[in-house]
Every structure is written in structure tokens, then in C-alpha cells.
C-alpha atoms as a PDB file:
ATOM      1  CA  UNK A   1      94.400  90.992 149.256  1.00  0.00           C
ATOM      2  CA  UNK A   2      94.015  88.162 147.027  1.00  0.00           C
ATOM      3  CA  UNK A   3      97.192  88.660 145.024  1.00  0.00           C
ATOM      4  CA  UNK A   4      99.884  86.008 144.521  1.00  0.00           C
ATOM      5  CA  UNK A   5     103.630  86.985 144.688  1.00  0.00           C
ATOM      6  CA  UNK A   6     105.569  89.690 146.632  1.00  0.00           C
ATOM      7  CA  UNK A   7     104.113  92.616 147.482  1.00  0.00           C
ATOM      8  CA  UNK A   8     105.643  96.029 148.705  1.00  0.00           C
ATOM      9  CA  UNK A   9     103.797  98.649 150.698  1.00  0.00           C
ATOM     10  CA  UNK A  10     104.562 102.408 150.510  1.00  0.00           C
ATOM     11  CA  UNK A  11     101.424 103.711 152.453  1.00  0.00           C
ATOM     12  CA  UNK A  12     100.751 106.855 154.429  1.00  0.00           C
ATOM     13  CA  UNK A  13      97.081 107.491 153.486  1.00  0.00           C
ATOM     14  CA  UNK A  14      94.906 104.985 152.655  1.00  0.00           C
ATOM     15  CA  UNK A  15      92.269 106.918 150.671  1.00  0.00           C
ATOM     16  CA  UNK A  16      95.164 107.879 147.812  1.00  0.00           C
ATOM     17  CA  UNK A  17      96.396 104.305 146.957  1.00  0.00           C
ATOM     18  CA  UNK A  18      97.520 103.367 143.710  1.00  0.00           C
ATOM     19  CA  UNK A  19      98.288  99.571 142.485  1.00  0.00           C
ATOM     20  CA  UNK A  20     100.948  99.050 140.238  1.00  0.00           C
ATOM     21  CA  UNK A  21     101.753  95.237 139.049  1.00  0.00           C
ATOM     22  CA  UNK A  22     105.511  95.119 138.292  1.00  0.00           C
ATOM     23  CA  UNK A  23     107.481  92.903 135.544  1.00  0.00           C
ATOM     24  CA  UNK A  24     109.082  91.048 138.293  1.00  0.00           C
ATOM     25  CA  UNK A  25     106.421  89.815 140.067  1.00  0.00           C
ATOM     26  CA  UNK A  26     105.895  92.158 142.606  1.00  0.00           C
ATOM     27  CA  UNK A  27     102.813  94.458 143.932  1.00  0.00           C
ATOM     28  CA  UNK A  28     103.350  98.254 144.443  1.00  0.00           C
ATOM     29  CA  UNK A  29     100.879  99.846 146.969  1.00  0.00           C
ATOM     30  CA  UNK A  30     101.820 103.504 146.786  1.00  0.00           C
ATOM     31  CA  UNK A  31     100.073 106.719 148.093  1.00  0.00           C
ATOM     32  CA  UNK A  32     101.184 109.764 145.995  1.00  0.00           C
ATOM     33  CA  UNK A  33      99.847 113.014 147.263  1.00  0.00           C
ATOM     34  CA  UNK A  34      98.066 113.047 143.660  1.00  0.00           C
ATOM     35  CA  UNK A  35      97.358 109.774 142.574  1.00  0.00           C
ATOM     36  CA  UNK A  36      95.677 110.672 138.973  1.00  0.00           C
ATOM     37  CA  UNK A  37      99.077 112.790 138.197  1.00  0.00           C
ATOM     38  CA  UNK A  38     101.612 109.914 139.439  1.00  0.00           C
ATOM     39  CA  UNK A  39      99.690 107.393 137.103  1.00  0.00           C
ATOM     40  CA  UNK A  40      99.845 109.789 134.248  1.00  0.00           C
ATOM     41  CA  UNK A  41     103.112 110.130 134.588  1.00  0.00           C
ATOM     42  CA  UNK A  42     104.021 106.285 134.615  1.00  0.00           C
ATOM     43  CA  UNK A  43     101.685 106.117 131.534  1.00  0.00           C
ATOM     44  CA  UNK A  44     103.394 108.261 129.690  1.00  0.00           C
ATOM     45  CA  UNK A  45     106.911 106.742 130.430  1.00  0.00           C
ATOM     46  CA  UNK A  46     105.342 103.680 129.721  1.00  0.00           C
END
């Protein structure tokens, strides 16, 4: 995967993945059931 530090996996369908980099050094791997609408969501909390 190429990425240094701790990553976390929350996968059930690899074509919807979303990466988010955390403050504390860790890797999310996430698959929302709408990926576009989870990231504008954490955008806009953001």
C-alpha cells in the first residue's frame, strides 16, 4: 500500500473505498454505501 504508520480497514466492497489520513497517524480505508456523500459530509465538518 505504500503508506507508513497504522492503518485501519473498514471494508465490505472494494469498488466504494474511501482514504482518509487521520491526525494521529493512522489510515482509514472505509466503504460507505455512498462514498461522494460520506466525504462531503467530513468536508463540511471539517
Amino acid at each position: 500500500m505504500g503508506v507508513k504508520g497504522s492503518l485501519l480497514l473498514f471494508v465490505s466492497d472494494r469498488t466504494r473505498v474511501v482514504r482518509i489520513p487521520t491526525t494521529l497517524g493512522y489510515t482509514l480505508y472505509l466503504s460507505p454505501a455512498a462514498p461522494e456523500s460520506f466525504l462531503k459530509a467530513i468536508a463540511a465538518k471539517g
